[in-house]
PDB file of N, CA and C in Angstrom:
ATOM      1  N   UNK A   1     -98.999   7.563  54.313  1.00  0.00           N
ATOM      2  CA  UNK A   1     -99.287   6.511  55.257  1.00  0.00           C
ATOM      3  C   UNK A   1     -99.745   7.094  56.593  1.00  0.00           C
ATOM      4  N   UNK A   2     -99.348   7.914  57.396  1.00  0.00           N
ATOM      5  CA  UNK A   2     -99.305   8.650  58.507  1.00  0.00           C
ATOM      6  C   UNK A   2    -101.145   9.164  58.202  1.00  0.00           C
ATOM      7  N   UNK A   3    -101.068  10.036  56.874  1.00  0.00           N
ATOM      8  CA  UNK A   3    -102.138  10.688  56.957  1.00  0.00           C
ATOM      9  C   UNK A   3    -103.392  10.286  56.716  1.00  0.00           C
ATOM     10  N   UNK A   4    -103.208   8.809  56.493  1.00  0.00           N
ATOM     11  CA  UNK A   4    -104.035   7.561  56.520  1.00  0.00           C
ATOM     12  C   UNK A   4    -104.756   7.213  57.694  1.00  0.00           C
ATOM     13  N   UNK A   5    -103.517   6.920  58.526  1.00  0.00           N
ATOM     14  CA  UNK A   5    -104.149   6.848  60.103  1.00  0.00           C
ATOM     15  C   UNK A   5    -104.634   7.807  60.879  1.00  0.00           C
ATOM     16  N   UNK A   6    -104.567   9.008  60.639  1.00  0.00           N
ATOM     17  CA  UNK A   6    -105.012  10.157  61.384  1.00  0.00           C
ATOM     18  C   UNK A   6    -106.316  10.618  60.643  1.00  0.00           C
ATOM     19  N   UNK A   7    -106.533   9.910  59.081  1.00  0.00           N
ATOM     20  CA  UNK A   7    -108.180  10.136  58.781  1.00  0.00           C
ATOM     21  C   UNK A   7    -109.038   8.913  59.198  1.00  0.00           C
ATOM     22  N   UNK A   8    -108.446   7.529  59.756  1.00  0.00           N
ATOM     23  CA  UNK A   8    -109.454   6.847  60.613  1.00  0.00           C
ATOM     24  C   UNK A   8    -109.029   7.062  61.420  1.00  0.00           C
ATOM     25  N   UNK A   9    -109.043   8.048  62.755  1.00  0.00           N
ATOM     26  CA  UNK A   9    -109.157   8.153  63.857  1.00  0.00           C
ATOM     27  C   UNK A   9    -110.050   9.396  63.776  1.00  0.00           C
ATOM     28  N   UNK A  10    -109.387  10.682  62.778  1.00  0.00           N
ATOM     29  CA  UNK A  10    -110.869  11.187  62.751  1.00  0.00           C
ATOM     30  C   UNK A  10    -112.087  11.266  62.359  1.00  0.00           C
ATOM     31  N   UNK A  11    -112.027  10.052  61.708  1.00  0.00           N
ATOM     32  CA  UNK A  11    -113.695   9.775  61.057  1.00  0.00           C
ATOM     33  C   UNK A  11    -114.246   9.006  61.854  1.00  0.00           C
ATOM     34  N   UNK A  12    -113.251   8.257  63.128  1.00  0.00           N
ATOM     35  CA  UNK A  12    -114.077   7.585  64.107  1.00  0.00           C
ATOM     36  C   UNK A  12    -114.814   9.097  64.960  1.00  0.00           C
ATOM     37  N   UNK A  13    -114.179   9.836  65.083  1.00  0.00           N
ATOM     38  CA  UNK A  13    -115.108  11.017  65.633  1.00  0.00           C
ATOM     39  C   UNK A  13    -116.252  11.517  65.068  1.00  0.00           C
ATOM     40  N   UNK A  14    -115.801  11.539  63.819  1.00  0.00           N
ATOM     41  CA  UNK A  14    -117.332  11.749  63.041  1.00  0.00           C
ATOM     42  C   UNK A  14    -118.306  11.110  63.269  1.00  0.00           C
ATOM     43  N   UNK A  15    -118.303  10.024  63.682  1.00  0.00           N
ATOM     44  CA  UNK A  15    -119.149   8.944  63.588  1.00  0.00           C
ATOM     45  C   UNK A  15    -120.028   9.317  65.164  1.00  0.00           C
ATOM     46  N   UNK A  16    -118.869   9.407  65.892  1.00  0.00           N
ATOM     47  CA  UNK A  16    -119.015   9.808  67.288  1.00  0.00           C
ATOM     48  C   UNK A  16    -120.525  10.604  67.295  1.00  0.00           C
ATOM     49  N   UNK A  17    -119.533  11.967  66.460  1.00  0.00           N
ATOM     50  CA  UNK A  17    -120.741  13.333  66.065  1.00  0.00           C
ATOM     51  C   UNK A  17    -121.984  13.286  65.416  1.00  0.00           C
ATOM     52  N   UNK A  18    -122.496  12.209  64.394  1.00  0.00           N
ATOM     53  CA  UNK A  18    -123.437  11.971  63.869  1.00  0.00           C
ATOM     54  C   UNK A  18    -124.671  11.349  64.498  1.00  0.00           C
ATOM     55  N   UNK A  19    -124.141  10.912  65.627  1.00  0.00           N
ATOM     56  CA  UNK A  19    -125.081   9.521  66.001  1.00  0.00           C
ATOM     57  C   UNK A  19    -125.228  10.108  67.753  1.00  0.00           C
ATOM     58  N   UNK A  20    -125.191  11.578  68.005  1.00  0.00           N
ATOM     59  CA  UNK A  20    -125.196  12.146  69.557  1.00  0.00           C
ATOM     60  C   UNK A  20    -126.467  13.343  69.340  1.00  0.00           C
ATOM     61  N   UNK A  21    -126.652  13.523  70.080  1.00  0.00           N
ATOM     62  CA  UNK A  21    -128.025  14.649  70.016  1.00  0.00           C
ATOM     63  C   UNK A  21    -126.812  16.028  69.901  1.00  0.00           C
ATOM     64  N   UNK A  22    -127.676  17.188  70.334  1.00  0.00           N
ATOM     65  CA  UNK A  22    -127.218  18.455  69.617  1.00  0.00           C
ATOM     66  C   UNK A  22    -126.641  18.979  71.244  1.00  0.00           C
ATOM     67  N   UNK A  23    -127.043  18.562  72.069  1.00  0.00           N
ATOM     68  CA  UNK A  23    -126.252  18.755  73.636  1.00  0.00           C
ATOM     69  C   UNK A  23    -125.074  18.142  73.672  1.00  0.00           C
ATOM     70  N   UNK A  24    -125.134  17.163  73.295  1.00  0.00           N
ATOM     71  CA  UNK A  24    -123.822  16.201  73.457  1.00  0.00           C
ATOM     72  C   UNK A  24    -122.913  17.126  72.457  1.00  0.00           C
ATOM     73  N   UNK A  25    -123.311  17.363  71.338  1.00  0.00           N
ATOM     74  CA  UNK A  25    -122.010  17.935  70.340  1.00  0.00           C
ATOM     75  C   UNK A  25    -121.629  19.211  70.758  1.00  0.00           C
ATOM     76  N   UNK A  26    -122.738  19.551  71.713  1.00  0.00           N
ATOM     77  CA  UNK A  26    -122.766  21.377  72.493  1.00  0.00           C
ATOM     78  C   UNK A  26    -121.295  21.370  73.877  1.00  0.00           C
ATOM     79  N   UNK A  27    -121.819  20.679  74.307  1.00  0.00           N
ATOM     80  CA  UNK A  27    -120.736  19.852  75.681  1.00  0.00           C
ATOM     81  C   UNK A  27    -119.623  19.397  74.878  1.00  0.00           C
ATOM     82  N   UNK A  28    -118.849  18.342  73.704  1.00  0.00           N
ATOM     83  CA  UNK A  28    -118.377  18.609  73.101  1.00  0.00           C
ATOM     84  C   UNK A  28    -116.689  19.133  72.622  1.00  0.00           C
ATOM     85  N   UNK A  29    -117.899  20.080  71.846  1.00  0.00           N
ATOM     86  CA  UNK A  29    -117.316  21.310  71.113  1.00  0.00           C
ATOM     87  C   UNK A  29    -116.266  21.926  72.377  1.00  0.00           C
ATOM     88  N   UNK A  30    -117.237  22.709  73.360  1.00  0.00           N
ATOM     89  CA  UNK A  30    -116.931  23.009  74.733  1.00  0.00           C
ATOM     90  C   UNK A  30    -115.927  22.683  75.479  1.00  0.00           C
ATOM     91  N   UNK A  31    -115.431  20.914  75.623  1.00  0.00           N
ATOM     92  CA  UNK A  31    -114.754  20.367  75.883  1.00  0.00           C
ATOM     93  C   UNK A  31    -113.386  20.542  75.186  1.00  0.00           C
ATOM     94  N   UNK A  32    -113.522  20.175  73.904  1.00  0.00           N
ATOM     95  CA  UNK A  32    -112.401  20.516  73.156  1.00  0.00           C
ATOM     96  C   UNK A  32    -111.531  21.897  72.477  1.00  0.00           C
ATOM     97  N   UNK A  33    -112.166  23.124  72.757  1.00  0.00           N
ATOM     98  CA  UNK A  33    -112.141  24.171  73.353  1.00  0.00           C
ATOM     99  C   UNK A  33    -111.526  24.774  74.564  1.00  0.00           C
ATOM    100  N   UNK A  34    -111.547  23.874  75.445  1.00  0.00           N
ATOM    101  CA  UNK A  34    -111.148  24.095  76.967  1.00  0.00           C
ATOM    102  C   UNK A  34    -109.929  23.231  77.044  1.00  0.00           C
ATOM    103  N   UNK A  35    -110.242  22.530  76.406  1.00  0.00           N
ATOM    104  CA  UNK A  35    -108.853  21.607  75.881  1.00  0.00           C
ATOM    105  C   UNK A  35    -107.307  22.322  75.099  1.00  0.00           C
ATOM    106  N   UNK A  36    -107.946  22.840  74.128  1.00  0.00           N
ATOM    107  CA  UNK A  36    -107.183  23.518  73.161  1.00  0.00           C
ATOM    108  C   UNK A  36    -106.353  25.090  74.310  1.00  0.00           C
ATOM    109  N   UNK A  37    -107.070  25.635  74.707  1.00  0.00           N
ATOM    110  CA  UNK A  37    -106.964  26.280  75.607  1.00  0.00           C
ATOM    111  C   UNK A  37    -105.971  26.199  76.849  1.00  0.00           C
ATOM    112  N   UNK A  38    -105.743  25.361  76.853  1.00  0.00           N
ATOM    113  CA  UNK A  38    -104.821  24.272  78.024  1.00  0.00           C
ATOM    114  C   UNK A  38    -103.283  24.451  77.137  1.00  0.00           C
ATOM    115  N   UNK A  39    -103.525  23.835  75.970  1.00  0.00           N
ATOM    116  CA  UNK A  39    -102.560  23.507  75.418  1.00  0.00           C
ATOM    117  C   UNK A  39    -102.237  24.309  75.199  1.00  0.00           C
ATOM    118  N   UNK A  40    -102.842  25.147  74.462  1.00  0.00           N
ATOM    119  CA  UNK A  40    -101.457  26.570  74.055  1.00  0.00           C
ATOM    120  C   UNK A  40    -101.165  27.620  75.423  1.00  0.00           C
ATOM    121  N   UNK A  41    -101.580  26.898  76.240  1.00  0.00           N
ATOM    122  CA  UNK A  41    -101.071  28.273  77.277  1.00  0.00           C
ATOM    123  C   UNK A  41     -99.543  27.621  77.964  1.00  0.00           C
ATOM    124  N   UNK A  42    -100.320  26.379  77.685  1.00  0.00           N
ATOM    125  CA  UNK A  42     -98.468  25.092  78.667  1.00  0.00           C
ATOM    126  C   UNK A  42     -97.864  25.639  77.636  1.00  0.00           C
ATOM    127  N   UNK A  43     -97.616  24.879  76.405  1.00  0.00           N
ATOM    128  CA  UNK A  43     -96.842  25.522  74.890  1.00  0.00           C
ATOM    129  C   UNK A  43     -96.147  26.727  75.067  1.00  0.00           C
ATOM    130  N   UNK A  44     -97.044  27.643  75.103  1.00  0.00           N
ATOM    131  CA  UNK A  44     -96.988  29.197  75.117  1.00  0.00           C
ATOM    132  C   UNK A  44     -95.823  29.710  76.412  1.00  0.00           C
ATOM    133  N   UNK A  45     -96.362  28.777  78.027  1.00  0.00           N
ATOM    134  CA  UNK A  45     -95.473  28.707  78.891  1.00  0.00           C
ATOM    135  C   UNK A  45     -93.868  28.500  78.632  1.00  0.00           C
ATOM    136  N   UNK A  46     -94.024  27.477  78.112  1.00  0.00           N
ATOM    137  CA  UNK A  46     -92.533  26.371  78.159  1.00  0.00           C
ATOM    138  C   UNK A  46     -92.059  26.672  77.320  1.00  0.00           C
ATOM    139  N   UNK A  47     -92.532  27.552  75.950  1.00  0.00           N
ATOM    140  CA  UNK A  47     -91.466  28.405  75.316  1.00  0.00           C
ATOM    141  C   UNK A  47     -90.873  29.457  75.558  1.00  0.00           C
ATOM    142  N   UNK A  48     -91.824  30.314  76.487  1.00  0.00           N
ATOM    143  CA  UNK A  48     -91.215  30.879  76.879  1.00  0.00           C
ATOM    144  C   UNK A  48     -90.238  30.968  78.144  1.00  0.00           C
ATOM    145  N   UNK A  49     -90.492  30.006  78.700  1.00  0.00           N
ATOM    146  CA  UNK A  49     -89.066  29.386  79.566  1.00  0.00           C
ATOM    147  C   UNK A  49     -88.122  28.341  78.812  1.00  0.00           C
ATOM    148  N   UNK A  50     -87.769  28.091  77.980  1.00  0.00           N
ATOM    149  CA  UNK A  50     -87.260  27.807  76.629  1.00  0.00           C
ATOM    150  C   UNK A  50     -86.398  29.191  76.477  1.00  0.00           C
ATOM    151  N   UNK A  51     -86.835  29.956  75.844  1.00  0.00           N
ATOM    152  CA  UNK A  51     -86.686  30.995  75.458  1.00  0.00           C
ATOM    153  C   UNK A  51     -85.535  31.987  76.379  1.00  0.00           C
ATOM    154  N   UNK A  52     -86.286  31.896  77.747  1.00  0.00           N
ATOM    155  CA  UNK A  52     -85.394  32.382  78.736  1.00  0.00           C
ATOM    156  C   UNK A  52     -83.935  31.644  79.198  1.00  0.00           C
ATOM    157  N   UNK A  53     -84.401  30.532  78.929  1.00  0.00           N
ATOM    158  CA  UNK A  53     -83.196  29.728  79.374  1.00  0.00           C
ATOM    159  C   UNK A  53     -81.991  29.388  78.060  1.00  0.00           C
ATOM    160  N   UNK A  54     -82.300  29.326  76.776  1.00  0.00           N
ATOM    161  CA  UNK A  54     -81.678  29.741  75.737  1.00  0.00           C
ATOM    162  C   UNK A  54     -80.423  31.139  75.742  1.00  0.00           C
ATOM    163  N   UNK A  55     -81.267  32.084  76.083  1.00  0.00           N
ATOM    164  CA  UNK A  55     -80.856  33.572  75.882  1.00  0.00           C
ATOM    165  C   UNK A  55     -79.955  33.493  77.680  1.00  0.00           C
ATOM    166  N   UNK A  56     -79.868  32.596  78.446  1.00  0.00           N
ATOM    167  CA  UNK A  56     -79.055  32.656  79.548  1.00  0.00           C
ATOM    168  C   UNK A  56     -77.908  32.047  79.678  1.00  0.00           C
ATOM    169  N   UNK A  57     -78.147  31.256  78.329  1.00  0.00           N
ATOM    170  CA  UNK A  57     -76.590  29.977  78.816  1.00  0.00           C
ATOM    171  C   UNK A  57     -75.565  30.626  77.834  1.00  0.00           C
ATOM    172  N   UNK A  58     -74.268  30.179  78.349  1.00  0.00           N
ATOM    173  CA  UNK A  58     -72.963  30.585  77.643  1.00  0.00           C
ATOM    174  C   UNK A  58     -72.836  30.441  76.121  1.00  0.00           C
ATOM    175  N   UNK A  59     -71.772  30.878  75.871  1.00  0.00           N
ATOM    176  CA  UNK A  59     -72.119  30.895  74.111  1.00  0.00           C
ATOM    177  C   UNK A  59     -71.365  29.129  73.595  1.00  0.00           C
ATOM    178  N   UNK A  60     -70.723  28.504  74.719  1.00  0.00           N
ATOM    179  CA  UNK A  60     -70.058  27.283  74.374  1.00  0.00           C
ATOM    180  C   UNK A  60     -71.412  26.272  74.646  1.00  0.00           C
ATOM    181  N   UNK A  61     -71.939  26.611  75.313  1.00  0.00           N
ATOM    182  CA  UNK A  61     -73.507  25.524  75.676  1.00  0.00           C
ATOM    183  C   UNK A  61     -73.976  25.608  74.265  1.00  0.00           C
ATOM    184  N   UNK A  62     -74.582  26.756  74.030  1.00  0.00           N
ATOM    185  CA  UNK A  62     -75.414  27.276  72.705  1.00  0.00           C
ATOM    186  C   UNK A  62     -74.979  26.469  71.881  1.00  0.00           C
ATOM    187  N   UNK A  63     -73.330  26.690  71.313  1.00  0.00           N
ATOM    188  CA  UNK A  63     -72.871  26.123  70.380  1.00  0.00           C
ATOM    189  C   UNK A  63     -73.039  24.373  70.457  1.00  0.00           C
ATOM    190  N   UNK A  64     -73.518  23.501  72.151  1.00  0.00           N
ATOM    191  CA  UNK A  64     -73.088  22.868  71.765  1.00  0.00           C
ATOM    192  C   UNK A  64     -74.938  21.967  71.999  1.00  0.00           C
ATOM    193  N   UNK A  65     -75.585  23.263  72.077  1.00  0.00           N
ATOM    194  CA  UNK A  65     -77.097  22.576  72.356  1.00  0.00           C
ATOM    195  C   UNK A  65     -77.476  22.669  70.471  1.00  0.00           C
ATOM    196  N   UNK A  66     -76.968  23.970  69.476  1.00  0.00           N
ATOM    197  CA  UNK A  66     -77.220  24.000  68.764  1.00  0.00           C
ATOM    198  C   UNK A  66     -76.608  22.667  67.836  1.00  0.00           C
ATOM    199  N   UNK A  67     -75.419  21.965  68.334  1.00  0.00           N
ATOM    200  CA  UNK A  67     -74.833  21.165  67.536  1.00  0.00           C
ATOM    201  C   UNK A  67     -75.740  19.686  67.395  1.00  0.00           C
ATOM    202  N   UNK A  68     -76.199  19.636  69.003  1.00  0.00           N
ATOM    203  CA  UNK A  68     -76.940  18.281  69.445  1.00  0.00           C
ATOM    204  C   UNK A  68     -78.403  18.366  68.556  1.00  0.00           C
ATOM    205  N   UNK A  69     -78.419  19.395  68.590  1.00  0.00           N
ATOM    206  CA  UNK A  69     -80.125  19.177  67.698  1.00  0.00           C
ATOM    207  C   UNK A  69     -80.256  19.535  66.428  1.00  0.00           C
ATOM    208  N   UNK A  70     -79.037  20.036  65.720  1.00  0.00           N
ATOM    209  CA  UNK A  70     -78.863  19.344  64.061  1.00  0.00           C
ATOM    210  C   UNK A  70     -78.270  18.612  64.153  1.00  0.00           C
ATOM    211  N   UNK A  71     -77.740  17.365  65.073  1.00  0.00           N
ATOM    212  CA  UNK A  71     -77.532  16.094  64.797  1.00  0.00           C
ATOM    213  C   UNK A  71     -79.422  15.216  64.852  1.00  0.00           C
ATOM    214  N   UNK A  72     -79.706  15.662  66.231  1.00  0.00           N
ATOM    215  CA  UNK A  72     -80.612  15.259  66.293  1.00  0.00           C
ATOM    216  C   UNK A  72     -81.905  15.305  65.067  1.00  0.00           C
ATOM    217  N   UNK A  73     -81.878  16.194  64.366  1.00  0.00           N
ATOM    218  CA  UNK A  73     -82.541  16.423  62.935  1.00  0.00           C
ATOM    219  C   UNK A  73     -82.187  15.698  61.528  1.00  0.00           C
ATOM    220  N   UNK A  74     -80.757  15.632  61.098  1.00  0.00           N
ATOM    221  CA  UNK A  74     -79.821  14.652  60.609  1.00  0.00           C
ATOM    222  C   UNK A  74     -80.234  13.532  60.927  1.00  0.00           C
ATOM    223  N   UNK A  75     -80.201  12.419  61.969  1.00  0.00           N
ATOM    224  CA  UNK A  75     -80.532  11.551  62.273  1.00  0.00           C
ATOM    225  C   UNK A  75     -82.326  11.249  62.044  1.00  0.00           C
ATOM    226  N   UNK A  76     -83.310  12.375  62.093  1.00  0.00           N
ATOM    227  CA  UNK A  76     -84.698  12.162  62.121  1.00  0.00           C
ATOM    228  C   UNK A  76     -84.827  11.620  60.927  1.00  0.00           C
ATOM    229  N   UNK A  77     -84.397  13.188  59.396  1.00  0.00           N
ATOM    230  CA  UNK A  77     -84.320  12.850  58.700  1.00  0.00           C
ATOM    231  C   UNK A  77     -83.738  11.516  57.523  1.00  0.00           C
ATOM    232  N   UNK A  78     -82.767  10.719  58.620  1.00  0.00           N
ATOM    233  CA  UNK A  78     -82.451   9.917  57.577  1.00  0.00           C
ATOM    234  C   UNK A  78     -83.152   8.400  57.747  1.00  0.00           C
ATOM    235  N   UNK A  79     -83.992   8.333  59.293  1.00  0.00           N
ATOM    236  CA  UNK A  79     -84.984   7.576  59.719  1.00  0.00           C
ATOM    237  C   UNK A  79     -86.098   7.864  58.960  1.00  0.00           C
ATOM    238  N   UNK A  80     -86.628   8.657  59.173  1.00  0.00           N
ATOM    239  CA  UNK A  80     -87.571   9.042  58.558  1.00  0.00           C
ATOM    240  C   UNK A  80     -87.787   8.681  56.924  1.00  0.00           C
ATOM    241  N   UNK A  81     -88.432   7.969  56.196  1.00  0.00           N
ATOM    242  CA  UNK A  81     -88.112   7.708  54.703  1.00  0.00           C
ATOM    243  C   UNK A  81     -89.027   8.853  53.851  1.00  0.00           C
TER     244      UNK A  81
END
């Protein structure tokens, strides 16, 4: 179902791409590129302050950040059908 809706949203792009001259798909490409680029560097950031802040807290936090988010997973999964 999910992967239903995410192939009409990207075939509305296709459509986008078919019907634009060869500048437009040049600009683009370009765009979404510079885009992608963005994203994995925030990502890339915030894990690794993630990361830092993980490896700083007490071992009773840990135990109890690790507890909250296999509940929090438990709970996805049983929403989730």
């Amino acid at each position: 179902m999910g992967l239903d809706e995410l192939n009409s949203v990207l075939s509305h792009f296709t459509i986008l791409f078919k019907n634009s001259s060869d500048l437009a798909k040049m600009f683009a490409w370009i765009g979404m590129i510079l885009i992608a680029i963005v994203l994995i560097y925030y990502i890339s950031a915030g894990l690794v302050k993630l990361t830092k802040a993980f490896l700083g807290m007490k071992v009773k936090y840990v135990g109890l950040v690790l507890l909250t988010l296999g509940a929090v997973f438990v709970t996805l999964s049983i929403i989730i059908p």
